[in-house]
PDB file of N, CA and C in Angstrom:
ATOM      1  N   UNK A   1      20.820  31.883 -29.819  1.00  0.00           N
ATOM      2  CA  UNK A   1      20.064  32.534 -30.869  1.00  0.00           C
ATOM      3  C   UNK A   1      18.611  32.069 -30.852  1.00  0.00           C
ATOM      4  N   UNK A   2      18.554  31.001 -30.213  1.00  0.00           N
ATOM      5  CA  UNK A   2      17.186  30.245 -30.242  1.00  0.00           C
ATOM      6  C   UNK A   2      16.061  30.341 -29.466  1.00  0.00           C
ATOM      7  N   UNK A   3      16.684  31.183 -28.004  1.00  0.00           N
ATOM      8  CA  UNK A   3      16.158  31.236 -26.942  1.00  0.00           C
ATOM      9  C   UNK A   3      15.722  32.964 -27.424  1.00  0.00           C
ATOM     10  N   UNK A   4      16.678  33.967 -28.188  1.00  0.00           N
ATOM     11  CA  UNK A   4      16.421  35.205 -28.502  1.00  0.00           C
ATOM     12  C   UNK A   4      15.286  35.304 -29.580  1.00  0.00           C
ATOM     13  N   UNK A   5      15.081  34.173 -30.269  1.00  0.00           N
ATOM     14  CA  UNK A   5      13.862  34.455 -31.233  1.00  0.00           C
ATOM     15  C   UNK A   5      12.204  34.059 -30.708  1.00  0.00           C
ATOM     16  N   UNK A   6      13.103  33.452 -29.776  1.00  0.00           N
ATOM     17  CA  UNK A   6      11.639  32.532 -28.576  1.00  0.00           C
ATOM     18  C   UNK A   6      11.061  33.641 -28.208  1.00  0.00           C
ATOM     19  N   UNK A   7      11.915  34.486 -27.520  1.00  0.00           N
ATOM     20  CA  UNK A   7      11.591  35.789 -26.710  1.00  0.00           C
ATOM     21  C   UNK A   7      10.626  36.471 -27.323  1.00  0.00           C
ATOM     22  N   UNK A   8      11.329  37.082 -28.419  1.00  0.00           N
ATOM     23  CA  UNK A   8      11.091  37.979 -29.339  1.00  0.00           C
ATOM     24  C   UNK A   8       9.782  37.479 -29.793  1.00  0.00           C
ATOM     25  N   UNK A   9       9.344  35.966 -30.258  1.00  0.00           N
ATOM     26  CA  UNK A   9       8.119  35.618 -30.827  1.00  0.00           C
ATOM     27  C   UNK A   9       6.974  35.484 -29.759  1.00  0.00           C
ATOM     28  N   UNK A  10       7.522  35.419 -28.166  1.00  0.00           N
ATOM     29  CA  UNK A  10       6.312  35.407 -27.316  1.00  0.00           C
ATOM     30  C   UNK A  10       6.086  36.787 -27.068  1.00  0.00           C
ATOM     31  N   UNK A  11       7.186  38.008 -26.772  1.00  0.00           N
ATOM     32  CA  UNK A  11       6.787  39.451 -27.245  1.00  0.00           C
ATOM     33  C   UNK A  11       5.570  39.882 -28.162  1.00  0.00           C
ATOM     34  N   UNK A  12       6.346  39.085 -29.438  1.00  0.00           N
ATOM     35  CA  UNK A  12       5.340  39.685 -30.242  1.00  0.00           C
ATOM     36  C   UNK A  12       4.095  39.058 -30.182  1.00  0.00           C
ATOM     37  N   UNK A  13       3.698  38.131 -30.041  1.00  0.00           N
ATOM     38  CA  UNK A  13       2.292  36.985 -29.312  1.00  0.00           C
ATOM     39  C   UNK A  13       1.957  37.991 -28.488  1.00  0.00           C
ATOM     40  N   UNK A  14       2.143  38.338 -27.290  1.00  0.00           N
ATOM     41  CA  UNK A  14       2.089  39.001 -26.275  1.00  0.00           C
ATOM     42  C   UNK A  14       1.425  40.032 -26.110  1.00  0.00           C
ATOM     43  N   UNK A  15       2.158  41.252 -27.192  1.00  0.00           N
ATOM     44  CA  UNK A  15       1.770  42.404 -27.782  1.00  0.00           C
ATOM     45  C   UNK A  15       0.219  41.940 -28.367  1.00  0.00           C
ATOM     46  N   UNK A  16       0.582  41.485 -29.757  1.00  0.00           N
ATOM     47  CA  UNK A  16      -0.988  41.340 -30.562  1.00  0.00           C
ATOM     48  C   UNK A  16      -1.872  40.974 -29.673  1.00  0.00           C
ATOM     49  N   UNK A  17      -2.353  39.971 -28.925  1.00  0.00           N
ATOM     50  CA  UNK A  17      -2.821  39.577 -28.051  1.00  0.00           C
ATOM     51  C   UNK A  17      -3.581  40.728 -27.043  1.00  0.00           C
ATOM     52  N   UNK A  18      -2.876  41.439 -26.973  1.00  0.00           N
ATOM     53  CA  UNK A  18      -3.398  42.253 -25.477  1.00  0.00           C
ATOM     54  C   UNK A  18      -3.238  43.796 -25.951  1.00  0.00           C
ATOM     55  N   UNK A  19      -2.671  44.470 -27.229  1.00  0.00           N
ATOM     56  CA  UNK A  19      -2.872  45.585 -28.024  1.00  0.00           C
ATOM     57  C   UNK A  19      -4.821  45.860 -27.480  1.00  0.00           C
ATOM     58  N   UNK A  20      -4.459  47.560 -26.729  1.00  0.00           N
ATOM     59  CA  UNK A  20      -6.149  47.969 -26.979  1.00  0.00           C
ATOM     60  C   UNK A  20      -6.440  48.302 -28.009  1.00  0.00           C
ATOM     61  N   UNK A  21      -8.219  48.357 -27.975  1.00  0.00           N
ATOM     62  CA  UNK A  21      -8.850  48.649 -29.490  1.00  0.00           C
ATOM     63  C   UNK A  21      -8.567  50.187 -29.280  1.00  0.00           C
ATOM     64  N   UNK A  22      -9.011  50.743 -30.192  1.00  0.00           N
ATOM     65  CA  UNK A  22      -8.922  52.399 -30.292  1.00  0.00           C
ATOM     66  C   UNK A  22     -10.030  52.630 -29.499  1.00  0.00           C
ATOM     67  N   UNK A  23     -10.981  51.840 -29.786  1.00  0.00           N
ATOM     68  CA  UNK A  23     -12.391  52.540 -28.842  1.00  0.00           C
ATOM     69  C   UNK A  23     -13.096  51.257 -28.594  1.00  0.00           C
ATOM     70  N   UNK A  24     -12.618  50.838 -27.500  1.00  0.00           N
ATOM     71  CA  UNK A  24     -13.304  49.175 -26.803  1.00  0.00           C
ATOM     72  C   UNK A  24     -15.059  48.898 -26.943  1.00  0.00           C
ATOM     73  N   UNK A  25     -15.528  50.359 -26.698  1.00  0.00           N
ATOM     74  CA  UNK A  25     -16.783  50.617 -26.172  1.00  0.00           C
ATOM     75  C   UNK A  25     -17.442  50.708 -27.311  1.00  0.00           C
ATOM     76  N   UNK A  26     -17.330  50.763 -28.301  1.00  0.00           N
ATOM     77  CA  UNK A  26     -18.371  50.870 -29.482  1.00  0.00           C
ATOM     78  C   UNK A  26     -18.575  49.497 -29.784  1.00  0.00           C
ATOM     79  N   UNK A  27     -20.100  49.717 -29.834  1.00  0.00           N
ATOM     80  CA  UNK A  27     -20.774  48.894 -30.364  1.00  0.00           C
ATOM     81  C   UNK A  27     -21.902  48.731 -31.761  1.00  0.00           C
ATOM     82  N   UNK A  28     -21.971  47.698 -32.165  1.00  0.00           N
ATOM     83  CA  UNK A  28     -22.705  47.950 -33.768  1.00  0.00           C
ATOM     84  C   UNK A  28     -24.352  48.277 -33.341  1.00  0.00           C
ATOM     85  N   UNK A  29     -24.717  49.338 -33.943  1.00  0.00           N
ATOM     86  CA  UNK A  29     -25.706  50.255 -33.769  1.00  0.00           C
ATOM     87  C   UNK A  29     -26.683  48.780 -34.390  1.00  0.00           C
ATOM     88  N   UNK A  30     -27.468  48.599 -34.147  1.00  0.00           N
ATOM     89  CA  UNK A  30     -28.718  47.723 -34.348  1.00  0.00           C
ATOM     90  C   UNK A  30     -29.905  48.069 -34.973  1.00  0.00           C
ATOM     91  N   UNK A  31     -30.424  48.032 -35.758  1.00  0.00           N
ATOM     92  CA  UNK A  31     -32.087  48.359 -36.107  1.00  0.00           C
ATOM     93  C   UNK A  31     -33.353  47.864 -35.232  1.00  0.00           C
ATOM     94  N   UNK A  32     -33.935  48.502 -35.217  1.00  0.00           N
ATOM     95  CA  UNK A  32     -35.417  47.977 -34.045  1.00  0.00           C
ATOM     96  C   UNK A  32     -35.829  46.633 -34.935  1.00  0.00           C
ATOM     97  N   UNK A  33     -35.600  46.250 -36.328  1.00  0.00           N
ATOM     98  CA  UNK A  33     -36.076  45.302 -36.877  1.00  0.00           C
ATOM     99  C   UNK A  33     -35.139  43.928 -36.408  1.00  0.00           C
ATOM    100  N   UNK A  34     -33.783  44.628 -36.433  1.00  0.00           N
ATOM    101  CA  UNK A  34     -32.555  42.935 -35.757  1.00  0.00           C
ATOM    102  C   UNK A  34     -33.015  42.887 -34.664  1.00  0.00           C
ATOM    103  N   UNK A  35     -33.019  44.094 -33.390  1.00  0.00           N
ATOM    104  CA  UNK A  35     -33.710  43.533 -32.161  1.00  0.00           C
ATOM    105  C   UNK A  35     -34.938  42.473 -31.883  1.00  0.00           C
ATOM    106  N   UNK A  36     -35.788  42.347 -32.902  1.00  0.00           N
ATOM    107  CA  UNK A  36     -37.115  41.813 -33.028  1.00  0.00           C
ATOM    108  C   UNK A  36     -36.870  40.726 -33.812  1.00  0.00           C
ATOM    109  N   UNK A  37     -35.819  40.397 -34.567  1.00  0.00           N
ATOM    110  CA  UNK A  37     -35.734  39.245 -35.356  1.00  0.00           C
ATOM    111  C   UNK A  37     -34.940  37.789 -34.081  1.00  0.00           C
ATOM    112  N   UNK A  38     -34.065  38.747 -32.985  1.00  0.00           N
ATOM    113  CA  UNK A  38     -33.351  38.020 -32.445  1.00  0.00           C
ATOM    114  C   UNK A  38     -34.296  37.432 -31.189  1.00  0.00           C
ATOM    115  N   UNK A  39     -35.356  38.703 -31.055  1.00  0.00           N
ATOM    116  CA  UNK A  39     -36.106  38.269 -30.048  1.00  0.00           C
ATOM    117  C   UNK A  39     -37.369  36.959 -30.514  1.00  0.00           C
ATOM    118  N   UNK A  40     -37.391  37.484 -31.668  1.00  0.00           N
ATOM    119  CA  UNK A  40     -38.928  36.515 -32.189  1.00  0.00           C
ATOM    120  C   UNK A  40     -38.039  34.914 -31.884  1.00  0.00           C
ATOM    121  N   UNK A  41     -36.480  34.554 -32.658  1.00  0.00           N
ATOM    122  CA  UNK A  41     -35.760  33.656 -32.408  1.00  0.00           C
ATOM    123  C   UNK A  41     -35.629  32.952 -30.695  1.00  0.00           C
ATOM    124  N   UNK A  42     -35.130  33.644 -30.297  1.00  0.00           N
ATOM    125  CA  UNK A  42     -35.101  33.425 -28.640  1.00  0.00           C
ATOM    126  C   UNK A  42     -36.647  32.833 -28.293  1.00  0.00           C
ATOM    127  N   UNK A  43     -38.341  33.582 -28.221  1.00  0.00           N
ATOM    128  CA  UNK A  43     -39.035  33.096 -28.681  1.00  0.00           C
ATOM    129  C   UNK A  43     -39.956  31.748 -28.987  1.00  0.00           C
ATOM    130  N   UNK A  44     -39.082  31.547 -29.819  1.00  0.00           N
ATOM    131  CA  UNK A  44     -39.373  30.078 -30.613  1.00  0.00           C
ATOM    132  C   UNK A  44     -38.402  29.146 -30.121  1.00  0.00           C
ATOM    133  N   UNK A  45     -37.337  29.327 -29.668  1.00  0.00           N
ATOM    134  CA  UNK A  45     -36.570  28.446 -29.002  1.00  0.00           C
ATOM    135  C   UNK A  45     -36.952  28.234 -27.216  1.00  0.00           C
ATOM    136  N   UNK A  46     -37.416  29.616 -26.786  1.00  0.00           N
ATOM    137  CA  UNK A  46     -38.497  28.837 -25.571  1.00  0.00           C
ATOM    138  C   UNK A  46     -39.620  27.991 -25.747  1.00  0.00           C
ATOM    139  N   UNK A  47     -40.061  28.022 -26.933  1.00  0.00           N
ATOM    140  CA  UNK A  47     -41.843  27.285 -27.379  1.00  0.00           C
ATOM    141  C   UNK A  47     -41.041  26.394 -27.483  1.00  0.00           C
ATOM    142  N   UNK A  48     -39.573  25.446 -28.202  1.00  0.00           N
ATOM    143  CA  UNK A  48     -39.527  24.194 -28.333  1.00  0.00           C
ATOM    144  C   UNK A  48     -39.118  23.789 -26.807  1.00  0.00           C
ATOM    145  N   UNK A  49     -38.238  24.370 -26.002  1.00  0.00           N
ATOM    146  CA  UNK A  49     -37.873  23.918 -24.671  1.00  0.00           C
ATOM    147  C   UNK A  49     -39.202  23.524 -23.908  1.00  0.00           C
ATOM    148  N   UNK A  50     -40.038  24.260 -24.183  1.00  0.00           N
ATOM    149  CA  UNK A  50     -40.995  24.607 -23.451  1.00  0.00           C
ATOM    150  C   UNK A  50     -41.927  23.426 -23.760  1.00  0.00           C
ATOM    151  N   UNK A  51     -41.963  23.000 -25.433  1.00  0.00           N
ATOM    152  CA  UNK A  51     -42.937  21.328 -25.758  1.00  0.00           C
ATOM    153  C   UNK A  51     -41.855  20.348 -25.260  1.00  0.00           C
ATOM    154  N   UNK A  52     -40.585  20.183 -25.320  1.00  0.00           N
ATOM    155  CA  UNK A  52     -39.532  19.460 -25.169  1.00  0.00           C
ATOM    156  C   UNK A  52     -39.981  18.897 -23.432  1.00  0.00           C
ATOM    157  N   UNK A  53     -40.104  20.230 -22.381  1.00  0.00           N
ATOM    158  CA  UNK A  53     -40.065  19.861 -20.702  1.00  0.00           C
ATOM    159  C   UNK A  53     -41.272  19.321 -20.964  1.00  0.00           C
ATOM    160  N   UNK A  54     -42.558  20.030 -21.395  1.00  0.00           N
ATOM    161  CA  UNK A  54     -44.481  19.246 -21.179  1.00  0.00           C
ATOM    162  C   UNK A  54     -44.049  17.820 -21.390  1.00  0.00           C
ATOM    163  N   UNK A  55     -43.654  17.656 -22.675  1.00  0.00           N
ATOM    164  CA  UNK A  55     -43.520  15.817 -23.416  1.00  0.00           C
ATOM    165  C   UNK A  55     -42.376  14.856 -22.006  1.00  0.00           C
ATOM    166  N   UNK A  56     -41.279  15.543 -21.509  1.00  0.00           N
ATOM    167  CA  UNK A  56     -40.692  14.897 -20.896  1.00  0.00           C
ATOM    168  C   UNK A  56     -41.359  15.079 -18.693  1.00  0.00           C
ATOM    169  N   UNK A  57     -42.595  15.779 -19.274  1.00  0.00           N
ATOM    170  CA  UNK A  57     -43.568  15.397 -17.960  1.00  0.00           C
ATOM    171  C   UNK A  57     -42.849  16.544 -16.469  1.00  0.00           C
ATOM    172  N   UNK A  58     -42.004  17.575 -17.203  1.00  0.00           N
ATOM    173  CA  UNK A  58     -41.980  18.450 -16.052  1.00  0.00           C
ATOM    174  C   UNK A  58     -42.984  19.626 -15.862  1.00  0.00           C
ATOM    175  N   UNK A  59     -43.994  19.614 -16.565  1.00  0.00           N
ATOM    176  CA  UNK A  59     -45.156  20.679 -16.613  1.00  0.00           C
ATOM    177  C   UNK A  59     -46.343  19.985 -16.213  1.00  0.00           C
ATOM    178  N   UNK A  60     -47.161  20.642 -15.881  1.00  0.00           N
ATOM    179  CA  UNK A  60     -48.983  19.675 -15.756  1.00  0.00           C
ATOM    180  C   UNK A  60     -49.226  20.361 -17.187  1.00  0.00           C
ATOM    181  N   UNK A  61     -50.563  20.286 -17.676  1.00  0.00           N
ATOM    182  CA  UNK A  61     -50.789  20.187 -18.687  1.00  0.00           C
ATOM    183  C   UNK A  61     -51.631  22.166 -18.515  1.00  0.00           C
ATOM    184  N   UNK A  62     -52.079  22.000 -17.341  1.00  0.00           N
ATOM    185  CA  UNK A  62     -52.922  23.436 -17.243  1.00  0.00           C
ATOM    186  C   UNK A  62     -51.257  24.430 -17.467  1.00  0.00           C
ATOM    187  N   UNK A  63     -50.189  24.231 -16.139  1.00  0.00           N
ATOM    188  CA  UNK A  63     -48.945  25.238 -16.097  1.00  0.00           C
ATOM    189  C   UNK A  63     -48.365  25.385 -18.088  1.00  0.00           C
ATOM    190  N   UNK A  64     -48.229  24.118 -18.798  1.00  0.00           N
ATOM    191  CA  UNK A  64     -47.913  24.308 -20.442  1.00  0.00           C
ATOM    192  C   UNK A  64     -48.800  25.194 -21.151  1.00  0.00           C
ATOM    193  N   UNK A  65     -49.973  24.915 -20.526  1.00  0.00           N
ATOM    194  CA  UNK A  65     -51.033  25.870 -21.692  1.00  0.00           C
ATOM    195  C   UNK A  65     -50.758  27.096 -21.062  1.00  0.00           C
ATOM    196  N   UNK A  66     -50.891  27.274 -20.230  1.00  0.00           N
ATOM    197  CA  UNK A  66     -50.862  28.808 -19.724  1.00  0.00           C
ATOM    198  C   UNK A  66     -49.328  29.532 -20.269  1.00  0.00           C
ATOM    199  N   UNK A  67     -47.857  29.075 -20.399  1.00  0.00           N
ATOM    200  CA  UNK A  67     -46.636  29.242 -20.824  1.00  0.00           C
ATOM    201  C   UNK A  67     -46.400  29.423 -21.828  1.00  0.00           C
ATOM    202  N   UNK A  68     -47.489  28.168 -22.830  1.00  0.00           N
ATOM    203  CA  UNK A  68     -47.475  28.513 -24.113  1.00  0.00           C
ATOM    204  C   UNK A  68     -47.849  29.565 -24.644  1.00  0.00           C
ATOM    205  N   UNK A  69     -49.396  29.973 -24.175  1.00  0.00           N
ATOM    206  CA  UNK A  69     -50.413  31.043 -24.310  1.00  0.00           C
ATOM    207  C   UNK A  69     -49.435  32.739 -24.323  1.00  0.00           C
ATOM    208  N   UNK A  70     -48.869  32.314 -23.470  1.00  0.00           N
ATOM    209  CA  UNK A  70     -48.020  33.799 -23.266  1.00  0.00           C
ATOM    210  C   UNK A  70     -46.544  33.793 -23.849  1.00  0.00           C
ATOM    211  N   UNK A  71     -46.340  32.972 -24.147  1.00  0.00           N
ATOM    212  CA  UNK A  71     -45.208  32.741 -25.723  1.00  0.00           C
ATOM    213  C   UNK A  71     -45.647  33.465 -26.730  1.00  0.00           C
ATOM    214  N   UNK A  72     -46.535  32.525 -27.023  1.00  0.00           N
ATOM    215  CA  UNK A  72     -47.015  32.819 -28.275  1.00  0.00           C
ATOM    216  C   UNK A  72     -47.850  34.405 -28.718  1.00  0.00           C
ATOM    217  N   UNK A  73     -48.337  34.690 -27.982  1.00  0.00           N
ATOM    218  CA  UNK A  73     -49.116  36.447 -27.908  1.00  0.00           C
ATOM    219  C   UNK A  73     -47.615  37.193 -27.715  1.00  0.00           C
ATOM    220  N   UNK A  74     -46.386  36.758 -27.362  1.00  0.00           N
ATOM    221  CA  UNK A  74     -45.251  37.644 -27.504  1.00  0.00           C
ATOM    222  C   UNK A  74     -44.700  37.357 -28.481  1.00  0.00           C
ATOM    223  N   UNK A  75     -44.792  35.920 -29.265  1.00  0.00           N
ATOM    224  CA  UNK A  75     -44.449  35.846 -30.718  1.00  0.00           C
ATOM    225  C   UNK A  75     -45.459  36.867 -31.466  1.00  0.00           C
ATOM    226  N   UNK A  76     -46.587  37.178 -31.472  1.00  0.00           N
ATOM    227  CA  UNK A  76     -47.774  37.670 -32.125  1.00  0.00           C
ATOM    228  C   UNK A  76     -47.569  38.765 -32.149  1.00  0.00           C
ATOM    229  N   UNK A  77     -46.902  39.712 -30.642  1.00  0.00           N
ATOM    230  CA  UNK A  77     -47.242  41.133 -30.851  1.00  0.00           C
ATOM    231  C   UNK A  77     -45.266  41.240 -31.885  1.00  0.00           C
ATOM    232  N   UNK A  78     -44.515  40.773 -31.216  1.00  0.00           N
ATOM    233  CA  UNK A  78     -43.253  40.688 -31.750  1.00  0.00           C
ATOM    234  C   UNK A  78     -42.800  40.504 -33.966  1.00  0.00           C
ATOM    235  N   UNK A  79     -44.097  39.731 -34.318  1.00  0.00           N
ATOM    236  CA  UNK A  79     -44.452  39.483 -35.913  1.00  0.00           C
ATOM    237  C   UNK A  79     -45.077  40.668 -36.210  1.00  0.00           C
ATOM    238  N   UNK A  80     -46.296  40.965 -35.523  1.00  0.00           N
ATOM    239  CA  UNK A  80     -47.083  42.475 -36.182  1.00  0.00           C
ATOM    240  C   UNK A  80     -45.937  43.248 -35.636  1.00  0.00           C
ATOM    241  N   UNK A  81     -44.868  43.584 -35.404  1.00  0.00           N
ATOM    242  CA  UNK A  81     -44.118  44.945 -34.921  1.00  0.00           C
ATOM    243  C   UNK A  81     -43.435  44.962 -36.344  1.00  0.00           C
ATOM    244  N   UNK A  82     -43.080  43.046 -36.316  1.00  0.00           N
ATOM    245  CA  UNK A  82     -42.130  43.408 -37.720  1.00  0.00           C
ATOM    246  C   UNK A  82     -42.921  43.521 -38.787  1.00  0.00           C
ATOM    247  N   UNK A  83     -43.917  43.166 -39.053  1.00  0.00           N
ATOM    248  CA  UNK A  83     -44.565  43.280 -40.114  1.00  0.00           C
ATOM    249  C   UNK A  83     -45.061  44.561 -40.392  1.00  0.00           C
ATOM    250  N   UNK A  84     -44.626  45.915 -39.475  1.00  0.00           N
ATOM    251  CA  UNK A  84     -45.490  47.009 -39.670  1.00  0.00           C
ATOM    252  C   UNK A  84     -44.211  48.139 -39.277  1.00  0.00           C
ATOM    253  N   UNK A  85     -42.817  47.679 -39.035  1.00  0.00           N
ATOM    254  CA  UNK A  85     -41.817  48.201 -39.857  1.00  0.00           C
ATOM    255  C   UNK A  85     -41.815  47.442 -41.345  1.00  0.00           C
ATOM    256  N   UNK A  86     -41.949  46.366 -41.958  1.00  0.00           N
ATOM    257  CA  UNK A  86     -42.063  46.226 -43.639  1.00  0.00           C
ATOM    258  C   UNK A  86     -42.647  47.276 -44.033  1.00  0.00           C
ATOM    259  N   UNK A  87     -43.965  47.245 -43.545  1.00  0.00           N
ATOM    260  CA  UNK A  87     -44.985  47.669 -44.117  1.00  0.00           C
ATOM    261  C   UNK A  87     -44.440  49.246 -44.414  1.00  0.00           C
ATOM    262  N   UNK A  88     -43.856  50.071 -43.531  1.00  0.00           N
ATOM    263  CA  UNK A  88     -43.846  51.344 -43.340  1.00  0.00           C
ATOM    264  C   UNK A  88     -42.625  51.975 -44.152  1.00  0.00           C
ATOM    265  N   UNK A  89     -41.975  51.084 -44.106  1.00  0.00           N
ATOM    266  CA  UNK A  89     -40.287  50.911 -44.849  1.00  0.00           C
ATOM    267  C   UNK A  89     -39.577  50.911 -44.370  1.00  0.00           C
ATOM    268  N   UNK A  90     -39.523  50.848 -42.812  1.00  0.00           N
ATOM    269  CA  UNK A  90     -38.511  51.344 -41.445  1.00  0.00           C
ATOM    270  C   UNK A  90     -37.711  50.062 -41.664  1.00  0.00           C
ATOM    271  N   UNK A  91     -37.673  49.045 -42.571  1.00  0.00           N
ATOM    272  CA  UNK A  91     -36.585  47.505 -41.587  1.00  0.00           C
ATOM    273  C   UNK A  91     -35.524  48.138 -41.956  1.00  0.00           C
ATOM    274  N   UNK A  92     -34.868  49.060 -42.499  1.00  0.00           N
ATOM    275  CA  UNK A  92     -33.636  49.108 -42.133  1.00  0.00           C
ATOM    276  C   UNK A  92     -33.019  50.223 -41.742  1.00  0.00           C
ATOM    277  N   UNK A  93     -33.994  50.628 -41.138  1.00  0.00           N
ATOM    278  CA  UNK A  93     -33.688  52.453 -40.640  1.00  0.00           C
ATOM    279  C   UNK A  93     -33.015  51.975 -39.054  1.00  0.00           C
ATOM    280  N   UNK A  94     -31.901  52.706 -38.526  1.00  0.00           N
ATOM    281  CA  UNK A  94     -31.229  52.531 -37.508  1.00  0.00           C
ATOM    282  C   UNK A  94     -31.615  53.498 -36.360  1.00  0.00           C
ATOM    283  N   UNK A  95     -31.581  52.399 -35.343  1.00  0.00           N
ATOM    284  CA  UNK A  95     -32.190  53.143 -34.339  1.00  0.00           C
ATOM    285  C   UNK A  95     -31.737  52.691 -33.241  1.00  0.00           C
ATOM    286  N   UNK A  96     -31.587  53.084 -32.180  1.00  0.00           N
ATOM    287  CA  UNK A  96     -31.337  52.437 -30.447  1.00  0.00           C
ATOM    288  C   UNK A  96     -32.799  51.987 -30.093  1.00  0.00           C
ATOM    289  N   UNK A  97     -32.281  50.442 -29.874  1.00  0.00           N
ATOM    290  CA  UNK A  97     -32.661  49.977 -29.381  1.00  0.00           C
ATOM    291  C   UNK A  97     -32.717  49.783 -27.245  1.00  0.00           C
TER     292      UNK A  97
END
């Protein structure tokens, strides 16, 4: 009886487990404003990697400024994009990204 409920409970494990979705392929539609919030993030987490390698001496000091420089003007244009969906009323209008 013990070995028949074993069965039966790795069946049903088995099943749930590996059951397809109805539609695998859908994905959550995004706003141009989440695209830009995740990117400004990503971003700012290269600017700290990026002071983190200069301080631990894998950059010269000219290759950091120049890395930073172009961080940061993609943080810049990436803030005025969002700041001008606020502005317009678009942050939560859905769109493909």
């Amino acid at each position: 009886m013990g070995m028949f409920a074993g069965a039966v409970l790795t069946l049903v494990v088995f099943i749930y487990m590996f059951w397809p979705e109805r539609n695998p392929f859908v994905q959550a539609d995004k706003t141009r404003a989440d695209y830009l919030r995740e990117r400004k993030d990503a971003i700012y987490e290269n600017l700290r990697d990026l002071n983190f390698e200069y301080l631990a001496g894998k950059f010269t000091q000219q290759d950091y400024e120049e890395q930073r420089a172009g961080l940061e003007g993609e943080a810049a244009r990436v803030l005025a994009e969002l700041d001008s969906l606020e502005a317009r009323g678009l942050y939560g209008r859905r769109s493909r990204v």
